[in-house]
C-alpha atoms as a PDB file:
ATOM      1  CA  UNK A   1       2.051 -31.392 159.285  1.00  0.00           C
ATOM      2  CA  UNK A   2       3.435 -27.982 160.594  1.00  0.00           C
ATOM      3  CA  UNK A   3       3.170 -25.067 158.509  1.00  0.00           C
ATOM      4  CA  UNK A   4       3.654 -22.304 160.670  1.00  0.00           C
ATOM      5  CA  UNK A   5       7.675 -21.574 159.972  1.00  0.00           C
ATOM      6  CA  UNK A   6       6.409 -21.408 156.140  1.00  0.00           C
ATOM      7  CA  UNK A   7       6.982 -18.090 154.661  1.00  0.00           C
ATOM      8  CA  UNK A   8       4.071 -15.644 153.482  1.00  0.00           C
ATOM      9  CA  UNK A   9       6.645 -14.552 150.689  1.00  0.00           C
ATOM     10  CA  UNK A  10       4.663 -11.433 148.362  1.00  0.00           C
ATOM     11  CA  UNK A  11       6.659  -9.621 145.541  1.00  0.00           C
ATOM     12  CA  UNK A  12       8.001  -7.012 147.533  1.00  0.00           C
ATOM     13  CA  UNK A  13       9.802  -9.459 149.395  1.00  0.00           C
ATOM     14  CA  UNK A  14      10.453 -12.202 147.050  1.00  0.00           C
ATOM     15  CA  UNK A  15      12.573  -9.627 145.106  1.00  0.00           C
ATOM     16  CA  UNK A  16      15.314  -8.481 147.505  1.00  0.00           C
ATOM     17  CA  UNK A  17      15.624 -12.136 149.085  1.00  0.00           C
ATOM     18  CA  UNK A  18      16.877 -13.440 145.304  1.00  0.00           C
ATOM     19  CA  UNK A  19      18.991 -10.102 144.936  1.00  0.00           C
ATOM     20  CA  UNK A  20      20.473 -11.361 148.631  1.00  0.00           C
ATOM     21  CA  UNK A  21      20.865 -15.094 147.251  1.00  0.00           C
ATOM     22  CA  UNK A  22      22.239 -13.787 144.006  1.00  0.00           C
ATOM     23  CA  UNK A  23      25.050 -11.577 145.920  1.00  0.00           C
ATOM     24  CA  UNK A  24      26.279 -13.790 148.317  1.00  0.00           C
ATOM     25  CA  UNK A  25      26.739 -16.821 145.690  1.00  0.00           C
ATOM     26  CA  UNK A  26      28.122 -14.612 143.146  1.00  0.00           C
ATOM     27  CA  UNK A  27      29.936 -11.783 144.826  1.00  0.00           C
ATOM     28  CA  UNK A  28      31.480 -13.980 148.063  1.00  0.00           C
ATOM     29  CA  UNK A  29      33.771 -16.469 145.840  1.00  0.00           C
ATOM     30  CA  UNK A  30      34.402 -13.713 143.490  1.00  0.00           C
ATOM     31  CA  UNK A  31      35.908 -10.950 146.576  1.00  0.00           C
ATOM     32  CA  UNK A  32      37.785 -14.430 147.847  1.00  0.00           C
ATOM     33  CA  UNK A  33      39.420 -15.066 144.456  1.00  0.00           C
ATOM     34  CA  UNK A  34      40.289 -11.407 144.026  1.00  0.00           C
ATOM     35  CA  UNK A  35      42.034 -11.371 147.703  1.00  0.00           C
ATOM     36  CA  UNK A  36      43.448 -15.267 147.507  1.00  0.00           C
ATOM     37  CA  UNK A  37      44.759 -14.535 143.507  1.00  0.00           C
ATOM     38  CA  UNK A  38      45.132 -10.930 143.060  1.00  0.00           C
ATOM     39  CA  UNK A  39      44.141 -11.311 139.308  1.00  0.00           C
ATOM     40  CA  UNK A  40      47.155  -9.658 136.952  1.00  0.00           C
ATOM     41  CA  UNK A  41      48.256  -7.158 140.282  1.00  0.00           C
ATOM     42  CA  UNK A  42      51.610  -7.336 139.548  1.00  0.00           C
ATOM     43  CA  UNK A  43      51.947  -4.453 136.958  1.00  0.00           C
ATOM     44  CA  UNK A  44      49.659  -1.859 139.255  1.00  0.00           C
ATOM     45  CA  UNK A  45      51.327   0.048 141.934  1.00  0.00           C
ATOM     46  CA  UNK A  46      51.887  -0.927 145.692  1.00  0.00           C
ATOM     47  CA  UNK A  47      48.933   1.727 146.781  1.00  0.00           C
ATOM     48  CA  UNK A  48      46.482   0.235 143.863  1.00  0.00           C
ATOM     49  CA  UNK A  49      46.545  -3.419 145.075  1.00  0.00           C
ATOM     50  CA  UNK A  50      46.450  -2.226 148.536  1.00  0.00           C
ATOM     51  CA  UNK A  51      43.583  -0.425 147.791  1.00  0.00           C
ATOM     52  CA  UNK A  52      41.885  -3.469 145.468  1.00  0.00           C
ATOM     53  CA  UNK A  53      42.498  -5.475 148.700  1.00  0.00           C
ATOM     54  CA  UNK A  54      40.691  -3.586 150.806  1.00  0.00           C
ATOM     55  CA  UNK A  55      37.567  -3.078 148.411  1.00  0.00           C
ATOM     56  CA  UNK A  56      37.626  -6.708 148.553  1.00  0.00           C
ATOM     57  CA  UNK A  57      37.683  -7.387 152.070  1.00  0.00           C
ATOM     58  CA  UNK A  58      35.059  -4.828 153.035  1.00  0.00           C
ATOM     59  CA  UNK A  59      32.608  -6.220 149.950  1.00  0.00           C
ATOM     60  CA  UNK A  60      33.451  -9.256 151.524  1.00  0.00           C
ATOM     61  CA  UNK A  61      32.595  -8.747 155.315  1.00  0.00           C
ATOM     62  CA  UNK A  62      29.099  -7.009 154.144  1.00  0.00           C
ATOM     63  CA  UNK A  63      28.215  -9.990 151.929  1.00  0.00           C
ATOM     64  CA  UNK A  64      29.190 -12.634 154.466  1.00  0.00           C
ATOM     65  CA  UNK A  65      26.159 -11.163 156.757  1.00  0.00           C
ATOM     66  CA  UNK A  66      23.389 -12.232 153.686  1.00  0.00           C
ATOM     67  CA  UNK A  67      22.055 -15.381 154.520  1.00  0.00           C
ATOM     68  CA  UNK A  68      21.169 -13.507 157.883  1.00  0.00           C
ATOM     69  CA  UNK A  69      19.644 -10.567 156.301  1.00  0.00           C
ATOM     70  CA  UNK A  70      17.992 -13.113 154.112  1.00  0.00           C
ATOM     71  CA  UNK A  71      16.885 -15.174 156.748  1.00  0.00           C
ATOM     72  CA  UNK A  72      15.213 -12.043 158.531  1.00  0.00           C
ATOM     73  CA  UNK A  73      13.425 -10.995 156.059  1.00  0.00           C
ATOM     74  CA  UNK A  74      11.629 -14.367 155.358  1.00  0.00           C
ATOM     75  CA  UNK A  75      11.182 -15.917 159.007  1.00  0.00           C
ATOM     76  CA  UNK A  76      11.984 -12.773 160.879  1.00  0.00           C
ATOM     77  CA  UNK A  77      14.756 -11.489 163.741  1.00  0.00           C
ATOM     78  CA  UNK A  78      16.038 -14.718 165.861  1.00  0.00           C
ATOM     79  CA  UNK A  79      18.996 -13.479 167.707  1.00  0.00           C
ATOM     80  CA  UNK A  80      19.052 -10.896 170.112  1.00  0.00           C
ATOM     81  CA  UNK A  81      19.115  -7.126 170.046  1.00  0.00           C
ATOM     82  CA  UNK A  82      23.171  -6.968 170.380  1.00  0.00           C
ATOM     83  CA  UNK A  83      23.732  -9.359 167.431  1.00  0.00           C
ATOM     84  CA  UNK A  84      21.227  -6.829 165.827  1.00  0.00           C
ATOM     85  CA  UNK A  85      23.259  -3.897 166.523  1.00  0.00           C
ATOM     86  CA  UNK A  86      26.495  -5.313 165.864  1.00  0.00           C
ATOM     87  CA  UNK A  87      25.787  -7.182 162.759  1.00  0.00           C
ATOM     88  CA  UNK A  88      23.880  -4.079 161.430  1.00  0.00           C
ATOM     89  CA  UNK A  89      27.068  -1.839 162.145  1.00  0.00           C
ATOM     90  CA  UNK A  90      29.474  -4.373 160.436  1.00  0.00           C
ATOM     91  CA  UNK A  91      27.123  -3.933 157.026  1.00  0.00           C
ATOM     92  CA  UNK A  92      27.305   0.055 157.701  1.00  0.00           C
ATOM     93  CA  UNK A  93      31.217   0.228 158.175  1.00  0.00           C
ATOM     94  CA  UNK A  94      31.848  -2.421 155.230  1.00  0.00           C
ATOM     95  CA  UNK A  95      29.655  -0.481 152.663  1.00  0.00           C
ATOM     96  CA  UNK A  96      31.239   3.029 154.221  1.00  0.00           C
ATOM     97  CA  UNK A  97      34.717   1.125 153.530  1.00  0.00           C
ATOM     98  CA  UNK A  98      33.612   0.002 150.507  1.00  0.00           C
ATOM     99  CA  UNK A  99      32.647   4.052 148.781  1.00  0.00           C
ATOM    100  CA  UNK A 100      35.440   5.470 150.400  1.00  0.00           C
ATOM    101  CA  UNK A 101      38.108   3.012 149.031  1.00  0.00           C
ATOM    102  CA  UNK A 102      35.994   3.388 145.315  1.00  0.00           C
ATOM    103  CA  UNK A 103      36.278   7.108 146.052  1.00  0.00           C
ATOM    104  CA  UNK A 104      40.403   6.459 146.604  1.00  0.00           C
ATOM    105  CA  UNK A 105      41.017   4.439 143.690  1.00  0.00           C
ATOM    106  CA  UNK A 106      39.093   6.934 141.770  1.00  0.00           C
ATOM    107  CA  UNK A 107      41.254  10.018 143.008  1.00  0.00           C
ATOM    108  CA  UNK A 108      44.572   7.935 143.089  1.00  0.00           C
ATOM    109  CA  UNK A 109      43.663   6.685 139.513  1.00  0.00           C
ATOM    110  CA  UNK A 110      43.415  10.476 138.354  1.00  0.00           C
ATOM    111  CA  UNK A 111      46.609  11.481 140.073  1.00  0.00           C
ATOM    112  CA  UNK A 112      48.810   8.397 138.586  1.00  0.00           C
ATOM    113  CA  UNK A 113      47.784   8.697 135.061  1.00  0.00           C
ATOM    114  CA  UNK A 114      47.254  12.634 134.719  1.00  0.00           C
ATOM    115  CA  UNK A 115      49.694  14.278 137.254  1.00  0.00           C
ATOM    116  CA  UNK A 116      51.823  11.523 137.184  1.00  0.00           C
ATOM    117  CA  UNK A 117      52.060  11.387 141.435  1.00  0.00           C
ATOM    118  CA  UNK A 118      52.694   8.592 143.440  1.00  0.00           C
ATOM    119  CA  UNK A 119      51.802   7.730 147.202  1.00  0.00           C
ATOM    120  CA  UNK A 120      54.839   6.078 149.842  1.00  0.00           C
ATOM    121  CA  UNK A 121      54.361   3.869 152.499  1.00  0.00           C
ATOM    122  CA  UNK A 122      53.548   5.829 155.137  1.00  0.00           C
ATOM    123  CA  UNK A 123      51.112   8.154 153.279  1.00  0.00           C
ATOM    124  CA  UNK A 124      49.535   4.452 152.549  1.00  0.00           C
ATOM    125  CA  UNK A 125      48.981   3.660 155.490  1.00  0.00           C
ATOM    126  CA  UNK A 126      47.903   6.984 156.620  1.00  0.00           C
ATOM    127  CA  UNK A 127      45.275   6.757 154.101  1.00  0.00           C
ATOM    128  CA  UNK A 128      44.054   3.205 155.009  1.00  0.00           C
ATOM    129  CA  UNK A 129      43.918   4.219 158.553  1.00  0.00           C
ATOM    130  CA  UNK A 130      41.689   7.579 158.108  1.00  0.00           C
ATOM    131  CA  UNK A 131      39.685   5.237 155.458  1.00  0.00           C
ATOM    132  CA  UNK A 132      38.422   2.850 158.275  1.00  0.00           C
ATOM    133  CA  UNK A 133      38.414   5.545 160.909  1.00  0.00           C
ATOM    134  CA  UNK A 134      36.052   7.779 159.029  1.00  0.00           C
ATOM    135  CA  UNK A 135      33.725   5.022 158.407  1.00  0.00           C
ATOM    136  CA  UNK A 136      34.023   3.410 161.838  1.00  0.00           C
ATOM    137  CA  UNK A 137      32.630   7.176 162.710  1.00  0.00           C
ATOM    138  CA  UNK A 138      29.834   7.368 160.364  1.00  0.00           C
ATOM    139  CA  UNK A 139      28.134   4.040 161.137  1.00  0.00           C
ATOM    140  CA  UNK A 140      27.895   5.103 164.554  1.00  0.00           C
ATOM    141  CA  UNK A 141      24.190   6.294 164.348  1.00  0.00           C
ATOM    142  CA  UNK A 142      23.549   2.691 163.386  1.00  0.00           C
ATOM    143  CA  UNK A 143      24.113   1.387 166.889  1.00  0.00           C
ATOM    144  CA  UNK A 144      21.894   3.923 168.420  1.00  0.00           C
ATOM    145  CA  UNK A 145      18.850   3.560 166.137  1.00  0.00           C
ATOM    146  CA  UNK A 146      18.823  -0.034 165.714  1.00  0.00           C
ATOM    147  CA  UNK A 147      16.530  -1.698 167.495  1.00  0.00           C
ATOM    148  CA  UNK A 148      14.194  -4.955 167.215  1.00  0.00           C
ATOM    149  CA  UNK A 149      10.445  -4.354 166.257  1.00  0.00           C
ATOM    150  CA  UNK A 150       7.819  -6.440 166.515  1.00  0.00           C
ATOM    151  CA  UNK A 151       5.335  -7.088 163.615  1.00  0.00           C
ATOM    152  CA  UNK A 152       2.843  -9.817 163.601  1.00  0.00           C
ATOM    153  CA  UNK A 153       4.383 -11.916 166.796  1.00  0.00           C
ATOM    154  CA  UNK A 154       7.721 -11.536 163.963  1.00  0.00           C
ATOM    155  CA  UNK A 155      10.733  -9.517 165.461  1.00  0.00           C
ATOM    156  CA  UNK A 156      12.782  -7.482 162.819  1.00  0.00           C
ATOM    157  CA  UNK A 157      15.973  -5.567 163.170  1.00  0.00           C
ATOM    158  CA  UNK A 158      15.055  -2.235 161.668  1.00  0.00           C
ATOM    159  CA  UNK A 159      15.715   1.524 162.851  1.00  0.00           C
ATOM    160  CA  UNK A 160      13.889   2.907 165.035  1.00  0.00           C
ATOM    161  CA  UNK A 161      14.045   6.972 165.734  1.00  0.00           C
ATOM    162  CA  UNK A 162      13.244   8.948 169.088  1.00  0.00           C
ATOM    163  CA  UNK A 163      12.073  12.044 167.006  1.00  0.00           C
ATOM    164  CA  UNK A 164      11.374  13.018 163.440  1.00  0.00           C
ATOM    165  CA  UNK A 165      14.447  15.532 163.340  1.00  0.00           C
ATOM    166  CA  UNK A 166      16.920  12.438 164.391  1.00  0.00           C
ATOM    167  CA  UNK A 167      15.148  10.820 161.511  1.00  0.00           C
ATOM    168  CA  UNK A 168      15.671  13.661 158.890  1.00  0.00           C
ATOM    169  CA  UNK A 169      19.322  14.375 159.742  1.00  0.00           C
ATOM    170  CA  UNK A 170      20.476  10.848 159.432  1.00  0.00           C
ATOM    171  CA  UNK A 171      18.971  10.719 156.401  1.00  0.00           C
ATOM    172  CA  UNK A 172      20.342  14.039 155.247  1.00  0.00           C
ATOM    173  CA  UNK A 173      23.981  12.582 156.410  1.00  0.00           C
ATOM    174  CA  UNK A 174      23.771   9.538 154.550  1.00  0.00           C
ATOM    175  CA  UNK A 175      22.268  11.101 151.454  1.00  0.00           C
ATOM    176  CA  UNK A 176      25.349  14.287 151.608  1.00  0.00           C
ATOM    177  CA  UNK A 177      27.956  11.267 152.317  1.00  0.00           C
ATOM    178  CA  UNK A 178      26.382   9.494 148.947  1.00  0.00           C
ATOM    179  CA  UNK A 179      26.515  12.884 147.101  1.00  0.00           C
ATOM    180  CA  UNK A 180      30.313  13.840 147.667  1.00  0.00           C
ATOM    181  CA  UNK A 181      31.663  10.383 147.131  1.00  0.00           C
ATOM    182  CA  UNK A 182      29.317  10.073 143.486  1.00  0.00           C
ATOM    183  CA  UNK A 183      30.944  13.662 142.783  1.00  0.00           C
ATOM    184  CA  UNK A 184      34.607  12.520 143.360  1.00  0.00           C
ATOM    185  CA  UNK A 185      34.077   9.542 141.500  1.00  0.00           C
ATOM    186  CA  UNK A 186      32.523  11.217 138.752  1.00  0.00           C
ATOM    187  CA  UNK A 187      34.841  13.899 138.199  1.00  0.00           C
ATOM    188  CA  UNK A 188      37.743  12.161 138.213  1.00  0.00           C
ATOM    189  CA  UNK A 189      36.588   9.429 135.919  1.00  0.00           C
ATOM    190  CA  UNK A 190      35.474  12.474 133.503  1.00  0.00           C
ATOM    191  CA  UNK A 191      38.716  14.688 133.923  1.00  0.00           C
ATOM    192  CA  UNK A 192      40.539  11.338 133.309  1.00  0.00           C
ATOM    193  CA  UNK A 193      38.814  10.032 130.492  1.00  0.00           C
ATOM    194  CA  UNK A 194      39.121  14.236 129.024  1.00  0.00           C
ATOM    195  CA  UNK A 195      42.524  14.445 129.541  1.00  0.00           C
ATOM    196  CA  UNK A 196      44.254  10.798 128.199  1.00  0.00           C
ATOM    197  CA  UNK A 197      41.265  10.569 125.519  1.00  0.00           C
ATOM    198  CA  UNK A 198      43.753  10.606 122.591  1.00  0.00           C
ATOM    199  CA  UNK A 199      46.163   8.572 124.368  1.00  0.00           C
ATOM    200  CA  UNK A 200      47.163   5.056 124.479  1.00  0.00           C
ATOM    201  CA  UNK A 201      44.780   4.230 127.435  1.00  0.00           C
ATOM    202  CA  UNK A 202      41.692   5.074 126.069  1.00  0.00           C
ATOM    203  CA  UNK A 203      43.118   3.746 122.351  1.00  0.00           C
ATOM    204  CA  UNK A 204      41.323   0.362 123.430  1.00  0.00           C
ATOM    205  CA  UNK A 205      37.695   0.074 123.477  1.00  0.00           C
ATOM    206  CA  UNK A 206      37.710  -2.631 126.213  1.00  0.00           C
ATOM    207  CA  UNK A 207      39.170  -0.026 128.394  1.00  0.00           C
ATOM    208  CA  UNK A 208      36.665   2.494 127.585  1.00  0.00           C
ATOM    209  CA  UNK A 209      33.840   0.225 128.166  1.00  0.00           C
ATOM    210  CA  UNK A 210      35.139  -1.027 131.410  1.00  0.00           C
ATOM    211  CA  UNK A 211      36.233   2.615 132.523  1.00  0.00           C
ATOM    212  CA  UNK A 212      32.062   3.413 131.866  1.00  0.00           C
ATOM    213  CA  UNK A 213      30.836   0.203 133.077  1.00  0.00           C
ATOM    214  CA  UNK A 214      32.377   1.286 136.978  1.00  0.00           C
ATOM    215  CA  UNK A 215      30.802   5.144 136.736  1.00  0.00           C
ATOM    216  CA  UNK A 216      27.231   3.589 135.657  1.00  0.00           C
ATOM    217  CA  UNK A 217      27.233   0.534 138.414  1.00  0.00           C
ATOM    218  CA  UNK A 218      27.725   3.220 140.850  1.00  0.00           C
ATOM    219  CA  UNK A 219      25.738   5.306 140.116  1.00  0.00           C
ATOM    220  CA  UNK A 220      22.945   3.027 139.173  1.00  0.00           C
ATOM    221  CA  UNK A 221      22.739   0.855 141.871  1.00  0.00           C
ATOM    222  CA  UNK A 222      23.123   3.597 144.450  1.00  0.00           C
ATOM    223  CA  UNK A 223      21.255   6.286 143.369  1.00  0.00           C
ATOM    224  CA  UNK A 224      17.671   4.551 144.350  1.00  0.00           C
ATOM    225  CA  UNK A 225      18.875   4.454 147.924  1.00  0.00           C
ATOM    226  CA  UNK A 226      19.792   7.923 148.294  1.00  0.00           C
ATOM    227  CA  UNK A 227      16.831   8.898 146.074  1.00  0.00           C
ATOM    228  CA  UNK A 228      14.254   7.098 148.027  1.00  0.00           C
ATOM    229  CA  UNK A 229      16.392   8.886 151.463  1.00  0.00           C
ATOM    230  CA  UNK A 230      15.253  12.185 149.865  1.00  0.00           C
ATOM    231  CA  UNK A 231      11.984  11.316 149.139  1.00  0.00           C
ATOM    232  CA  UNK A 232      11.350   9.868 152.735  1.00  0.00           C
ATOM    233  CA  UNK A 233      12.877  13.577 154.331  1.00  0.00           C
ATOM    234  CA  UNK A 234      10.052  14.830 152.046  1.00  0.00           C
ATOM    235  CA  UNK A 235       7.707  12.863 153.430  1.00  0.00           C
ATOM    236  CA  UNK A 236       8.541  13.712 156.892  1.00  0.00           C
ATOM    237  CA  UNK A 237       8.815  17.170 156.498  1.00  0.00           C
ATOM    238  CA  UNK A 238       5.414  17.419 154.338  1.00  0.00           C
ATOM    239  CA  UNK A 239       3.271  14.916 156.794  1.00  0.00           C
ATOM    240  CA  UNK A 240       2.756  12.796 153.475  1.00  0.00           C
ATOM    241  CA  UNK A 241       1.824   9.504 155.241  1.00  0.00           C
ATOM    242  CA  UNK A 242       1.318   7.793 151.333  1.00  0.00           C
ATOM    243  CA  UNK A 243       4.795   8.439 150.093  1.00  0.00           C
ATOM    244  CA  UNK A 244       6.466   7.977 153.309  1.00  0.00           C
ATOM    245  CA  UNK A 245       4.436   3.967 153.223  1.00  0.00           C
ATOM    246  CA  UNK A 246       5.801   4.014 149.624  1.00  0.00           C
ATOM    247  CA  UNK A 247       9.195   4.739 150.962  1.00  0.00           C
ATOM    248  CA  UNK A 248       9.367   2.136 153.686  1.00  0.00           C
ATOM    249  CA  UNK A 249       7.532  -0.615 151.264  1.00  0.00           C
ATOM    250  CA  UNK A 250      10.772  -0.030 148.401  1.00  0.00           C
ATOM    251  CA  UNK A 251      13.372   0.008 151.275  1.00  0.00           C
ATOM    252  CA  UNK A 252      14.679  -3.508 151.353  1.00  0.00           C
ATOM    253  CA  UNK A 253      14.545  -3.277 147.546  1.00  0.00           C
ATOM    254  CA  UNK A 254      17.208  -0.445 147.221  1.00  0.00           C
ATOM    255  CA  UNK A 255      19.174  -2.062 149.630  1.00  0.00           C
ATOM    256  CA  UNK A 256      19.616  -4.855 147.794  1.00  0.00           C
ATOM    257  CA  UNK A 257      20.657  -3.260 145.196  1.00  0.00           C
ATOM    258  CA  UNK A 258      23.445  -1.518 147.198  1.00  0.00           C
ATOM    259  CA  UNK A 259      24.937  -4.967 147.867  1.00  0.00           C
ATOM    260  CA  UNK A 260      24.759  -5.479 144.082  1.00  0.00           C
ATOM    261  CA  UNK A 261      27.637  -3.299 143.697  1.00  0.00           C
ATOM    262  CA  UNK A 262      29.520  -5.065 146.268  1.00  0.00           C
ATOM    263  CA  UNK A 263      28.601  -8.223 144.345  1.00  0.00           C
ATOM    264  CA  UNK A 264      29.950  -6.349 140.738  1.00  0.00           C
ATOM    265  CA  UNK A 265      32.860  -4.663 142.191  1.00  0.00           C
ATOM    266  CA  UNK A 266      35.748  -7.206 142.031  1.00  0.00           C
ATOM    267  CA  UNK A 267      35.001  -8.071 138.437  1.00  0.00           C
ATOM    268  CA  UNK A 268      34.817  -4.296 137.755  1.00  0.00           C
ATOM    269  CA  UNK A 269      37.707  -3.172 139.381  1.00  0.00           C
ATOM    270  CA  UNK A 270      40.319  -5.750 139.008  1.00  0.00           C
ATOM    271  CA  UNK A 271      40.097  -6.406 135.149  1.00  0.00           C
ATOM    272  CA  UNK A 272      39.561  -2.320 134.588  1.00  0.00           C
ATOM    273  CA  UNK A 273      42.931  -2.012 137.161  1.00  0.00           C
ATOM    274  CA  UNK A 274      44.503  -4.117 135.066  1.00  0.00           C
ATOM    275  CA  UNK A 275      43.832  -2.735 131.578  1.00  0.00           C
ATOM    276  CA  UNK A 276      44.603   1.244 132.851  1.00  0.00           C
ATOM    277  CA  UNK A 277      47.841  -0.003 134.049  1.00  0.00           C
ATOM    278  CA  UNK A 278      48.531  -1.278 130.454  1.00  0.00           C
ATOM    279  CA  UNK A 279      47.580   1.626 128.884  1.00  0.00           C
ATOM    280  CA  UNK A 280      49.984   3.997 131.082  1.00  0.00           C
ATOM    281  CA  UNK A 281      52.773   1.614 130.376  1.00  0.00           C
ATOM    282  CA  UNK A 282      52.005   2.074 126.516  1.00  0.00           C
ATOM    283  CA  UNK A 283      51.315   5.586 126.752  1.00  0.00           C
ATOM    284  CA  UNK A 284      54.358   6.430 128.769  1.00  0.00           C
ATOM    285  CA  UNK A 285      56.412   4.610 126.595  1.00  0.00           C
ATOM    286  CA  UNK A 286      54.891   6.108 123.230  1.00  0.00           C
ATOM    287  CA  UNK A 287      55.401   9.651 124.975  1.00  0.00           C
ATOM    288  CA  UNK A 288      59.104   8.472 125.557  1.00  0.00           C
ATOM    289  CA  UNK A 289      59.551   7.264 121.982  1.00  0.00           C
ATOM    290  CA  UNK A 290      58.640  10.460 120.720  1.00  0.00           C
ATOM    291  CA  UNK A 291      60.612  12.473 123.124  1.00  0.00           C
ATOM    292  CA  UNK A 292      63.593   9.985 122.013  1.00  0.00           C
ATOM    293  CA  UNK A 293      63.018  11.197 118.051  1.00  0.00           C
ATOM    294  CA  UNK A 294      62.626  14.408 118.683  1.00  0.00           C
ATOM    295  CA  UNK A 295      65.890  14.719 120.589  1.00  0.00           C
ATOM    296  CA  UNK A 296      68.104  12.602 118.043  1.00  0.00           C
ATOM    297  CA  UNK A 297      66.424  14.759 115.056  1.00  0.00           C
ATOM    298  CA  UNK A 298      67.594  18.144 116.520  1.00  0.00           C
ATOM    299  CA  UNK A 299      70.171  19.521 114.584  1.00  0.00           C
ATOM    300  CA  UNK A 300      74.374  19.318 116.461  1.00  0.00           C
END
């Protein structure tokens, strides 16, 4: 009897593998449904459900590559070092697609409920097309650094640096890239939430909780990648071989828990969609009641 294609599976890597399992099976029909059904879409604007579609698709096109990823990590890299590269690059521009189209919704959210603005066609697909350009450009790196090691007679698809300063600055980007898209999120969910609070749209607790629910997914399941980024440029810079092994040994962890939020992200986003554009509607029509009895009350 053969044992040798067996996996020596160990905590460390027993945990990511059922994050990976747990993703693709929950988070591949769920993007599908959202872009096949576009749940309750027809009350949100034509730049919204643009936008929900493209979340979708780019959650999608990373968590189609799992059972790969999944594969690698328990038997190792079988295909060659171009399906490395390219498959690698498809993960980086689908979760740089992914924060910058959470980023839009989060800014176009702010400016269709507070300063009542709304976005054309073109300006659409202006948007969409810097969207994808800018993170066609930053997953770049990923096709220079990515290269196939060799561990124990098992080939992996990792990155692999020509100097410690490449190292540090690529983690620097990714980590500054992390930073301003949290921030935009954040402040417009906060400036949002500050400036409707004793309107109809945050009137409904369901709302509130689901308005909460996308600010603490993001920022819980990314900020132990860019967290363990900064400690790793620490490392580096301070020669701490013990935290930089720490570093490398959680890596696979915190990705997996980036491709959570691709997993979470079409349950978030389409019901929370949904119930904001409700909440407008009420609000703008309670502000137009009153506007009505205040007019018909002034004296002729």
């Amino acid at each position: 009897m053969e044992y040798s294609n067996i996996p020596n599976l160990h905590l460390r890597g027993l945990v990511p593998v059922v994050v990976f399992i747990f993703c693709f099976l929950l988070g591949v029909p769920g993007n599908i449904a959202v872009i096949l059904l576009k749940p309750n879409w027809q009350n949100l604007s034509s730049l919204s459900r643009t936008l929900m579609l493209n979340l979708a698709v780019s959650d999608l096109l990373c968590l189609v590559t799992l059972p790969i990823w999944t594969y690698s990590i328990l038997y190792g890299w079988i295909f060659q070092l171009a399906a490395c590269k390219l498959l690698a690059y498809l993960v980086y521009c689908s979760i740089h697609g992914s924060l910058l189209t959470v980023t839009a919704l989060s800014v176009h959210r702010y400016l269709a409920v507070v300063r009542r603005q709304r976005c054309n066609q073109v300006r659409k697909r202006v948007l969409l097309l810097l969207l994808w350009l800018v993170a066609v450009i930053l997953s770049i790196p990923t096709l220079v650094v990515r290269q196939l090691k060799t561990y124990q007679q098992s080939a992996k698809c990792q990155s692999k640096f020509t100097s410690e300063t490449q190292w540090v600055v690529l983690l620097l980007l990714e980590s500054l890239f992390g930073f301003v898209c949290f921030s935009l999120v954040g402040c417009t969910y906060i400036r949002l939430h500050r400036k409707v609070n004793h309107t109809a749209l945050f009137n409904h607790p369901q709302t509130t909780r689901l308005m909460t629910s996308i600010f603490v997914s993001f920022f819980v399941l990314w900020i132990p990648y860019h967290t363990i980024n900064l400690l790793r440029v620490a490392a580096i810079c301070l020669k701490h071989m013990d935290l930089l092994n720490f570093c490398m040994d959680q890596h696979e962890l915190v990705v997996s828990l980036t491709f959570l939020h691709s997993c979470l992200n079409p349950l978030l986003y389409a019901f929370s969609s949904t119930k904001m554009c409700t909440g407008c509607k009420q609000n703008a029509s309670n502000q137009g009641s009153r506007q009505d009895m205040a007019t018909t009350a002034e004296p002729r």
